[in-house]
PDB file of N, CA and C in Angstrom:
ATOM      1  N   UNK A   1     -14.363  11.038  -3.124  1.00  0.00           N
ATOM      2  CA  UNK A   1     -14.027  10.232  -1.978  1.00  0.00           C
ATOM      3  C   UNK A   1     -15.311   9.596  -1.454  1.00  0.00           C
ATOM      4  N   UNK A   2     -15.364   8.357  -1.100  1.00  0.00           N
ATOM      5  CA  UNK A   2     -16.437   7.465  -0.391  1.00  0.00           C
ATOM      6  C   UNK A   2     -16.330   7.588   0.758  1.00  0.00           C
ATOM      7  N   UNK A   3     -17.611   8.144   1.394  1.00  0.00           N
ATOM      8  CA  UNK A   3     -17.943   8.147   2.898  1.00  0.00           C
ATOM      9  C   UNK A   3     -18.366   6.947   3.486  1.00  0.00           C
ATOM     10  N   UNK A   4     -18.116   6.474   4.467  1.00  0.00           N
ATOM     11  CA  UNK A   4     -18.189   5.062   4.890  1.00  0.00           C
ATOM     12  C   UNK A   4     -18.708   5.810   6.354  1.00  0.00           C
ATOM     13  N   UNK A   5     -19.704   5.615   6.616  1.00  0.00           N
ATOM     14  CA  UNK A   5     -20.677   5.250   8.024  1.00  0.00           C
ATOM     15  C   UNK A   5     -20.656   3.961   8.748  1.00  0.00           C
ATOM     16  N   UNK A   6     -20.514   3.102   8.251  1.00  0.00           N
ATOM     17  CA  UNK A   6     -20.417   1.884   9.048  1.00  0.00           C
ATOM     18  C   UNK A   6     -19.395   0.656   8.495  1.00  0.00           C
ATOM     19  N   UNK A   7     -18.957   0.204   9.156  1.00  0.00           N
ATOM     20  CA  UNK A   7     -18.088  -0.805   8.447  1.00  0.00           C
ATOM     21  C   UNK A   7     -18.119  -1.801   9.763  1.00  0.00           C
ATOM     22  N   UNK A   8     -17.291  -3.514   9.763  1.00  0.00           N
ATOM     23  CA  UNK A   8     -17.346  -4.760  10.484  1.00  0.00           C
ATOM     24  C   UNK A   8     -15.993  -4.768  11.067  1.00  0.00           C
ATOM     25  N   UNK A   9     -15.760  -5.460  11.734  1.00  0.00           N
ATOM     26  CA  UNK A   9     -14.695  -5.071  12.217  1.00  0.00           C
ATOM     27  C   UNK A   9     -13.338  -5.519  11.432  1.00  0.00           C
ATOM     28  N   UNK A  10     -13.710  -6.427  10.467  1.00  0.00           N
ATOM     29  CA  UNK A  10     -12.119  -6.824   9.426  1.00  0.00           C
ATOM     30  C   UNK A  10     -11.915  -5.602   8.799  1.00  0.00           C
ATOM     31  N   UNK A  11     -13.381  -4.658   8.575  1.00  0.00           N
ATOM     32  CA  UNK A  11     -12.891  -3.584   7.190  1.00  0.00           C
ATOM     33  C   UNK A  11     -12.055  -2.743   8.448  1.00  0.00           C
ATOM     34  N   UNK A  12     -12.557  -2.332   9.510  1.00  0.00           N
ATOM     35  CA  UNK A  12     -11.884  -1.358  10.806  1.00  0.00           C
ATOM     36  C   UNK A  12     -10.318  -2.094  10.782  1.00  0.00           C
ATOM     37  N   UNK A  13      -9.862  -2.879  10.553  1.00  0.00           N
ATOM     38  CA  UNK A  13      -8.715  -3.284  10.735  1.00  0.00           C
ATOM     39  C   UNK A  13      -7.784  -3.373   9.224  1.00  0.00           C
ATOM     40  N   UNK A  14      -8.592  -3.575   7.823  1.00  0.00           N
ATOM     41  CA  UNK A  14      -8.277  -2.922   6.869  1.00  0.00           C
ATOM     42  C   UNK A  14      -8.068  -1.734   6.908  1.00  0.00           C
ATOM     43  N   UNK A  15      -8.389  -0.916   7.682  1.00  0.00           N
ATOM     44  CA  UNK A  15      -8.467   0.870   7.512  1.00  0.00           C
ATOM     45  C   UNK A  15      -7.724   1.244   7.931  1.00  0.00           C
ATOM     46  N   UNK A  16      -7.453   0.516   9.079  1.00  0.00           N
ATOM     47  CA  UNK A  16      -6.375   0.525  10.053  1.00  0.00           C
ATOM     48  C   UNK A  16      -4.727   0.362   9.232  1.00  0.00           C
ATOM     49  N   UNK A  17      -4.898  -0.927   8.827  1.00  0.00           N
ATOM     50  CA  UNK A  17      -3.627  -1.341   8.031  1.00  0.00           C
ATOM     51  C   UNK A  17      -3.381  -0.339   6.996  1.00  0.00           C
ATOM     52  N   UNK A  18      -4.079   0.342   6.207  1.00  0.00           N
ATOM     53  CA  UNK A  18      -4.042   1.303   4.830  1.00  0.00           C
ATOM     54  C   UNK A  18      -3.213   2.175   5.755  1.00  0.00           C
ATOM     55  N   UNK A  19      -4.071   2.888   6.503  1.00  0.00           N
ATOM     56  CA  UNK A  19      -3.221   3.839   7.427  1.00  0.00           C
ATOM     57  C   UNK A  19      -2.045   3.853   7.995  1.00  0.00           C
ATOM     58  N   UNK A  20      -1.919   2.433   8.275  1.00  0.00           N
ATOM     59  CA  UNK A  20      -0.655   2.126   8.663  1.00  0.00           C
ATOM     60  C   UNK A  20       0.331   1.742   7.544  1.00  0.00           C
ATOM     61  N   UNK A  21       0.383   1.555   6.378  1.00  0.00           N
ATOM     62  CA  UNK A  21       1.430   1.974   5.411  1.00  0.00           C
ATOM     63  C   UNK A  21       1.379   3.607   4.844  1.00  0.00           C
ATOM     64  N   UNK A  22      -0.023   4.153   4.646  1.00  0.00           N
ATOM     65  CA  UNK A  22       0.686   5.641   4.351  1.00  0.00           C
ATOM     66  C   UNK A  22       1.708   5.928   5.657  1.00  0.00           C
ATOM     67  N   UNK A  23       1.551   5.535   6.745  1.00  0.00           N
ATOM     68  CA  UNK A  23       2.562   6.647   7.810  1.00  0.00           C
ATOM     69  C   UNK A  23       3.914   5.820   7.941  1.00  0.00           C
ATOM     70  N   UNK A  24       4.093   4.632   7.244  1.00  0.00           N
ATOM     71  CA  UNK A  24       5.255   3.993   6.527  1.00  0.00           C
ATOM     72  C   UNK A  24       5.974   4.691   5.840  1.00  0.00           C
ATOM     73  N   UNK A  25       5.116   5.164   4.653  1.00  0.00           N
ATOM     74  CA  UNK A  25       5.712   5.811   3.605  1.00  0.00           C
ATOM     75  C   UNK A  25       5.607   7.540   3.746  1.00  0.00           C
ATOM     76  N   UNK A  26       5.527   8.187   4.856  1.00  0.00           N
ATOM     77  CA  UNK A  26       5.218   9.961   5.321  1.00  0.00           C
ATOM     78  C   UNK A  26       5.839   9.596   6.879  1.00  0.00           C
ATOM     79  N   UNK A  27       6.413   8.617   7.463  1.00  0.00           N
ATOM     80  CA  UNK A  27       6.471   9.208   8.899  1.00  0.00           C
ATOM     81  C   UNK A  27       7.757  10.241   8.997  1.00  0.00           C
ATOM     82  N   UNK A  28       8.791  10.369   7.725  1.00  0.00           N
ATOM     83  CA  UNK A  28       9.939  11.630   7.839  1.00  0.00           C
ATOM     84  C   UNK A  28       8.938  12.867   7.554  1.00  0.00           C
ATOM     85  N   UNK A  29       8.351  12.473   6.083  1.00  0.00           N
ATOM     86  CA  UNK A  29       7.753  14.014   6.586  1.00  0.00           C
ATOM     87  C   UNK A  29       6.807  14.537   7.482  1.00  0.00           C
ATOM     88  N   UNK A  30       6.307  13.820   8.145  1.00  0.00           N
ATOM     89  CA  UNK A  30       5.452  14.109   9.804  1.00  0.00           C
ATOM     90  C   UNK A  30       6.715  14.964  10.702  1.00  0.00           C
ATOM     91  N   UNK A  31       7.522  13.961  10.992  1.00  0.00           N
ATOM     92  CA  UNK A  31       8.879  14.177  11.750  1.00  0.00           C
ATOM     93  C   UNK A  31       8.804  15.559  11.212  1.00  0.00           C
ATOM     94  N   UNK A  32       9.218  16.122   9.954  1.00  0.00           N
ATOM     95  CA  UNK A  32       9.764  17.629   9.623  1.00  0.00           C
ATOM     96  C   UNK A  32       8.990  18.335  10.131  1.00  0.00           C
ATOM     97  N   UNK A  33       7.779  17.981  10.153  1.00  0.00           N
ATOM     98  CA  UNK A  33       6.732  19.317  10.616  1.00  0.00           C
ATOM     99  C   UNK A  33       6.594  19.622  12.025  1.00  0.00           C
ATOM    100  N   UNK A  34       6.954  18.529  12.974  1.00  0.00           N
ATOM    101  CA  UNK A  34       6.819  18.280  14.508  1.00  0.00           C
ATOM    102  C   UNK A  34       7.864  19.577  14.957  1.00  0.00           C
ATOM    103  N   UNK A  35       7.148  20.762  15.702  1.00  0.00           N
ATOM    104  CA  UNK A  35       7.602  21.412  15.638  1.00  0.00           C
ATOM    105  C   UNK A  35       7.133  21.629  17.078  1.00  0.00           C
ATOM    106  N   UNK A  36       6.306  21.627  17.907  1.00  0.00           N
ATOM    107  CA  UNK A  36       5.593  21.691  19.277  1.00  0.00           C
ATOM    108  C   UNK A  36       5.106  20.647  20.105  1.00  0.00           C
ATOM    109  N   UNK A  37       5.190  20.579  21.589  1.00  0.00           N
ATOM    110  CA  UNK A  37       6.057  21.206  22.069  1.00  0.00           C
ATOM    111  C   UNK A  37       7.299  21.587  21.788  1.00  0.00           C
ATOM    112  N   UNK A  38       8.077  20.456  21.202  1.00  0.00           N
ATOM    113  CA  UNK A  38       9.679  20.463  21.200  1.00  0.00           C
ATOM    114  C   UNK A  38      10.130  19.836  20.069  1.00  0.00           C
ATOM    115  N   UNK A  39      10.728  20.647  19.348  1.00  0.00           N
ATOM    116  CA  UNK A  39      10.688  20.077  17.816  1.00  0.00           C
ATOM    117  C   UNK A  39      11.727  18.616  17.591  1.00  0.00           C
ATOM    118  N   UNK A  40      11.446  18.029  18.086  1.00  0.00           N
ATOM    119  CA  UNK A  40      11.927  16.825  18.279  1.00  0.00           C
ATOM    120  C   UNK A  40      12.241  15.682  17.475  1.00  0.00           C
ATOM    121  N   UNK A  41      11.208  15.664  16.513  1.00  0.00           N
ATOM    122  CA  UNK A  41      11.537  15.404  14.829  1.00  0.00           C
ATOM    123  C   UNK A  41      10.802  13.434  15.033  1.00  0.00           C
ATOM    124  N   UNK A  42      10.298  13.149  16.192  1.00  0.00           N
ATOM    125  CA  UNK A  42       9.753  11.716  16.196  1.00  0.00           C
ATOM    126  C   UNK A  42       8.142  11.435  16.378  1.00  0.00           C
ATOM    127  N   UNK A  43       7.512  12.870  15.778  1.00  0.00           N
ATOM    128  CA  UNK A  43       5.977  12.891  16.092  1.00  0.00           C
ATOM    129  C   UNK A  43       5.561  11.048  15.106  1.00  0.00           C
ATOM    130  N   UNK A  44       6.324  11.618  13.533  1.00  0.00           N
ATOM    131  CA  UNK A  44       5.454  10.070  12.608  1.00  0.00           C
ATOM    132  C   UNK A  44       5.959   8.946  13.477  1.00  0.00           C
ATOM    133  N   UNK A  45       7.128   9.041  13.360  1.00  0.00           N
ATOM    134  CA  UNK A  45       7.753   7.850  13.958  1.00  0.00           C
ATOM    135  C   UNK A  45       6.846   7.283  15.239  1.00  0.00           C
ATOM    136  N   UNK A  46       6.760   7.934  16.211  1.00  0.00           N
ATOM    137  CA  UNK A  46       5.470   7.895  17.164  1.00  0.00           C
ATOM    138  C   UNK A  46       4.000   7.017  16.869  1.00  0.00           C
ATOM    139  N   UNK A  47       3.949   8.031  15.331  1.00  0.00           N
ATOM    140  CA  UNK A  47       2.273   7.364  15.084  1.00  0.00           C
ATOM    141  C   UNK A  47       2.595   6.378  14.387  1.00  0.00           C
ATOM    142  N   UNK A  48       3.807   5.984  13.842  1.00  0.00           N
ATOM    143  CA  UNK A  48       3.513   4.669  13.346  1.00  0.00           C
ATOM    144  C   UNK A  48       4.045   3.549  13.634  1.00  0.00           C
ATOM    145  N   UNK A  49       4.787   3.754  14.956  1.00  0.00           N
ATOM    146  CA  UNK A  49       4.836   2.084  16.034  1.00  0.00           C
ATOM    147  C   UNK A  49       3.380   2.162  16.864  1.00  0.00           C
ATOM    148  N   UNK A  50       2.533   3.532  17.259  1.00  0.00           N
ATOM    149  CA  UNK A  50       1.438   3.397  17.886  1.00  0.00           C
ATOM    150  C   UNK A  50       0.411   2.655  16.747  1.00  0.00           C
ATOM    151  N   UNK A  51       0.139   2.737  15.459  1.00  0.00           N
ATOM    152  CA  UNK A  51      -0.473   2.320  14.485  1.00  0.00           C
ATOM    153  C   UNK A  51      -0.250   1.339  14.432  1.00  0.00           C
ATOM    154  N   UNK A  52       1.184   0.459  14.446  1.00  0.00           N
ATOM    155  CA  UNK A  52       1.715  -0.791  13.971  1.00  0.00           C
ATOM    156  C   UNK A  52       1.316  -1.906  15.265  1.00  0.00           C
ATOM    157  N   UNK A  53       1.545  -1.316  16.119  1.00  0.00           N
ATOM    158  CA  UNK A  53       0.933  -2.059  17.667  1.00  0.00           C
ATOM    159  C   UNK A  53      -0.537  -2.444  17.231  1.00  0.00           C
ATOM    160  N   UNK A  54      -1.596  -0.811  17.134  1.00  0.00           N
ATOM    161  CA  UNK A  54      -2.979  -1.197  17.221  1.00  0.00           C
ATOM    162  C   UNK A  54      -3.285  -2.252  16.326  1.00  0.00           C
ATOM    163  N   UNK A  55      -2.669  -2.155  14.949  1.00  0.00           N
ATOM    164  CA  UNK A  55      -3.266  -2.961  14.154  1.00  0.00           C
ATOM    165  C   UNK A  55      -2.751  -4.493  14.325  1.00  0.00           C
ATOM    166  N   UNK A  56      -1.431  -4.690  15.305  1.00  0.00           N
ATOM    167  CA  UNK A  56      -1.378  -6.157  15.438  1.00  0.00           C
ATOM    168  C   UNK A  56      -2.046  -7.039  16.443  1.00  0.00           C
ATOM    169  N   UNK A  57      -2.238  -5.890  17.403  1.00  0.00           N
ATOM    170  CA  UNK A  57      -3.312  -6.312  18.681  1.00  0.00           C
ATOM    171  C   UNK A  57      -4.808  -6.818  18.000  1.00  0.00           C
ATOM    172  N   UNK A  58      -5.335  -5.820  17.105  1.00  0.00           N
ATOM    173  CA  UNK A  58      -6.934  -6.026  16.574  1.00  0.00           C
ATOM    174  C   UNK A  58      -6.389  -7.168  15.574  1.00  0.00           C
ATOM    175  N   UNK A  59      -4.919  -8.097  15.058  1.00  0.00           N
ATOM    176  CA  UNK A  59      -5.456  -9.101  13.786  1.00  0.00           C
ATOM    177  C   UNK A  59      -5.501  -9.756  14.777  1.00  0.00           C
ATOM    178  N   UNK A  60      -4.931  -9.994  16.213  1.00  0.00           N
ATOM    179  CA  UNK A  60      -4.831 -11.010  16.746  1.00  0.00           C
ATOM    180  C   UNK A  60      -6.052 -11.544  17.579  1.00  0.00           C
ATOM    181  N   UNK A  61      -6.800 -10.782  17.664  1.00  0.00           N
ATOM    182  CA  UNK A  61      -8.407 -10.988  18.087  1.00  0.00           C
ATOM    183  C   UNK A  61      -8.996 -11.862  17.813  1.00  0.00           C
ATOM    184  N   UNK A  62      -9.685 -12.916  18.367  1.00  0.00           N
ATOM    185  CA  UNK A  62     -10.131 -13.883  17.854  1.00  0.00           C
ATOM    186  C   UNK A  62     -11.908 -13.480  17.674  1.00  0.00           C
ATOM    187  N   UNK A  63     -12.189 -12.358  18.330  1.00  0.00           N
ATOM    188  CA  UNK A  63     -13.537 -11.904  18.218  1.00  0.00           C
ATOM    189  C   UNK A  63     -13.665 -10.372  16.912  1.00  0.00           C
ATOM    190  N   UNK A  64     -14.157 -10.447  16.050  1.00  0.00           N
ATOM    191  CA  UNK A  64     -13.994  -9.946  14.827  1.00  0.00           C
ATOM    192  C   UNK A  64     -15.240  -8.977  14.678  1.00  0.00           C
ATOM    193  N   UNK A  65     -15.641  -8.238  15.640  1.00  0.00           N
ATOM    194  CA  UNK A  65     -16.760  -7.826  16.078  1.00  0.00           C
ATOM    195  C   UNK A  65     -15.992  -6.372  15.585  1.00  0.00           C
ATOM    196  N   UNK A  66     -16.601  -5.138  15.464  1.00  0.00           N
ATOM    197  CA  UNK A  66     -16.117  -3.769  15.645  1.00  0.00           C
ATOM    198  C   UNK A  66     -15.888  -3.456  16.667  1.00  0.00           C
ATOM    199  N   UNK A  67     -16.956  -3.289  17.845  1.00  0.00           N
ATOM    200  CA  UNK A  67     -16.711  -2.971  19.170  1.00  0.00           C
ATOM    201  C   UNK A  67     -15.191  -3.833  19.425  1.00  0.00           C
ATOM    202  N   UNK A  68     -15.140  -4.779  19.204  1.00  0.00           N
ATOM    203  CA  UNK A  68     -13.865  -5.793  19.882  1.00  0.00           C
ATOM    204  C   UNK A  68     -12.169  -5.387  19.307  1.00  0.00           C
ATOM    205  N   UNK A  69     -12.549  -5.103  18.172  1.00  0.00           N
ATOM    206  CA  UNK A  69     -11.405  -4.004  17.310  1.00  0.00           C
ATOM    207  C   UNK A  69     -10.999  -2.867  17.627  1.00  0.00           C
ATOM    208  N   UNK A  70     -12.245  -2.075  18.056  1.00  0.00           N
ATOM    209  CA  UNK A  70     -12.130  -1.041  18.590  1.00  0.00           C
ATOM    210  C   UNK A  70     -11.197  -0.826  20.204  1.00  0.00           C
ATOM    211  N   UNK A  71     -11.513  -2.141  20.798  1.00  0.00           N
ATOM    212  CA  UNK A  71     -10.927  -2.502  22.138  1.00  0.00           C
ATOM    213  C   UNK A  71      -9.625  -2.756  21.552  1.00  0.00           C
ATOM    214  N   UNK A  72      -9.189  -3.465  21.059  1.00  0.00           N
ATOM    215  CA  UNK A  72      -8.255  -4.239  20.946  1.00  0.00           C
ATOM    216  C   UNK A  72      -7.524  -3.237  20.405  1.00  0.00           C
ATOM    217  N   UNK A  73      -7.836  -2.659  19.461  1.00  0.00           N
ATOM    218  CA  UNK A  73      -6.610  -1.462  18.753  1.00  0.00           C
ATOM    219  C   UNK A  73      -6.752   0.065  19.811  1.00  0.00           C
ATOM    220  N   UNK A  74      -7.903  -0.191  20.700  1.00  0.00           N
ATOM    221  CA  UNK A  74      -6.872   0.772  22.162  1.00  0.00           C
ATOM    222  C   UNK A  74      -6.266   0.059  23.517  1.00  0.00           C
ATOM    223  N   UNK A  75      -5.906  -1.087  23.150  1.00  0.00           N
ATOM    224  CA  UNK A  75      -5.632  -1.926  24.189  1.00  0.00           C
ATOM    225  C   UNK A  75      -3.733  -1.920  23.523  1.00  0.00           C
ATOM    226  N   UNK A  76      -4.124  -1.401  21.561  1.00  0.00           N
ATOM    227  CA  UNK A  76      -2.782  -1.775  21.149  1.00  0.00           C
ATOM    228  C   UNK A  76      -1.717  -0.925  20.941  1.00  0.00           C
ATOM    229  N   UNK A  77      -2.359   0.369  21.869  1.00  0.00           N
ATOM    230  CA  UNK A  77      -1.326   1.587  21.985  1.00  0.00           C
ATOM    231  C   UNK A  77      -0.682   1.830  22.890  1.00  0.00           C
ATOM    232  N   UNK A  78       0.904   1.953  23.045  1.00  0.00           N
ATOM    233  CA  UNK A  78       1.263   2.340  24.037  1.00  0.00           C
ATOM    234  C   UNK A  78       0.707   3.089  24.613  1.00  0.00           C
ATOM    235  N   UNK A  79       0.934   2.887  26.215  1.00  0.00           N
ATOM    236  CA  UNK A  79       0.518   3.686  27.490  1.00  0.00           C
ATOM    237  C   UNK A  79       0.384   4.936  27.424  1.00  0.00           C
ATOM    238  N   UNK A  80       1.830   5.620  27.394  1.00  0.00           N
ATOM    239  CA  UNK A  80       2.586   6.488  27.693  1.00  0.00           C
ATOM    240  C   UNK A  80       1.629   7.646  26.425  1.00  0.00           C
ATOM    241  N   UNK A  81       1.118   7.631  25.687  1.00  0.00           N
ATOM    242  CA  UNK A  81       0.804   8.731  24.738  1.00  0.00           C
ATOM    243  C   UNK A  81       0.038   7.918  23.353  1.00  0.00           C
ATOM    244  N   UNK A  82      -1.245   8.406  23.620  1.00  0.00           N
ATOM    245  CA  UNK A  82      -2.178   8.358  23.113  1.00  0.00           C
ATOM    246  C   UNK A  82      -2.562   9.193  21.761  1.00  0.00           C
ATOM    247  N   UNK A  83      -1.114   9.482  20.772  1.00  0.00           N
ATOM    248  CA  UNK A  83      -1.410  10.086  19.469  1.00  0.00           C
ATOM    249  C   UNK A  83      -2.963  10.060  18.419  1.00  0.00           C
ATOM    250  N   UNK A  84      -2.862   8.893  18.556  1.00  0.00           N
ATOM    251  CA  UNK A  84      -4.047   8.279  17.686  1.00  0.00           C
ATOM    252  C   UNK A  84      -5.429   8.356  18.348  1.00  0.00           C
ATOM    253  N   UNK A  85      -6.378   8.416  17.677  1.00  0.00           N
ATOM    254  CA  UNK A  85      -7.660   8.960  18.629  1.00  0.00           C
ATOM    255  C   UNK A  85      -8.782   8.236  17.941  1.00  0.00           C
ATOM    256  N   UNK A  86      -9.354   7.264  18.595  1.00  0.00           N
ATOM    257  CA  UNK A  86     -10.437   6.151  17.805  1.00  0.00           C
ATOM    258  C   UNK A  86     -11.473   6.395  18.942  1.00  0.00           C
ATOM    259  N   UNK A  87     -12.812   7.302  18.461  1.00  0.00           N
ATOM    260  CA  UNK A  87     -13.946   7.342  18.974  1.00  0.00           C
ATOM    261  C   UNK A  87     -15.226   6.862  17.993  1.00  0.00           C
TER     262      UNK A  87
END
């Protein structure tokens, strides 16, 4: 596996998008495992309209900076619950 230390902000939004088809193709089996608090069965489902948001907020950026990606794909998560964690 390739460790990546730094990347621009198109590759941060490539990384973004990759991520956002694996949890395309795994958000049932996320769901099966969601077991706490309340086994509720919509944890993937969760991370991947929160994923699908961030990554449409950061293409729509007209500033292509990392820092600005970084804004923009936490500007592109719902309010309410903050699954995803970009530090």
């Amino acid at each position: 596996m390739r460790i990546i230390d730094a990347c621009s902000g198109q590759e941060l939004v490539r990384i973004f998008g990759s991520a956002t088809l694996w949890l395309e193709r795994n958000a049932d089996q996320i769901n099966s495992l969601n077991v706490f608090p309340v086994p509720d069965g919509d944890t993937g489902m969760n991370m991947l309209l929160t994923m699908r948001s961030a990554v449409e907020e950061a293409s729509r950026s007209t500033d292509k900076s990392a820092s600005a990606n970084v804004e923009a794909i936490h500007s592109g998560q719902p309010h309410y619950n903050y699954i995803i964690s970009v530090e």
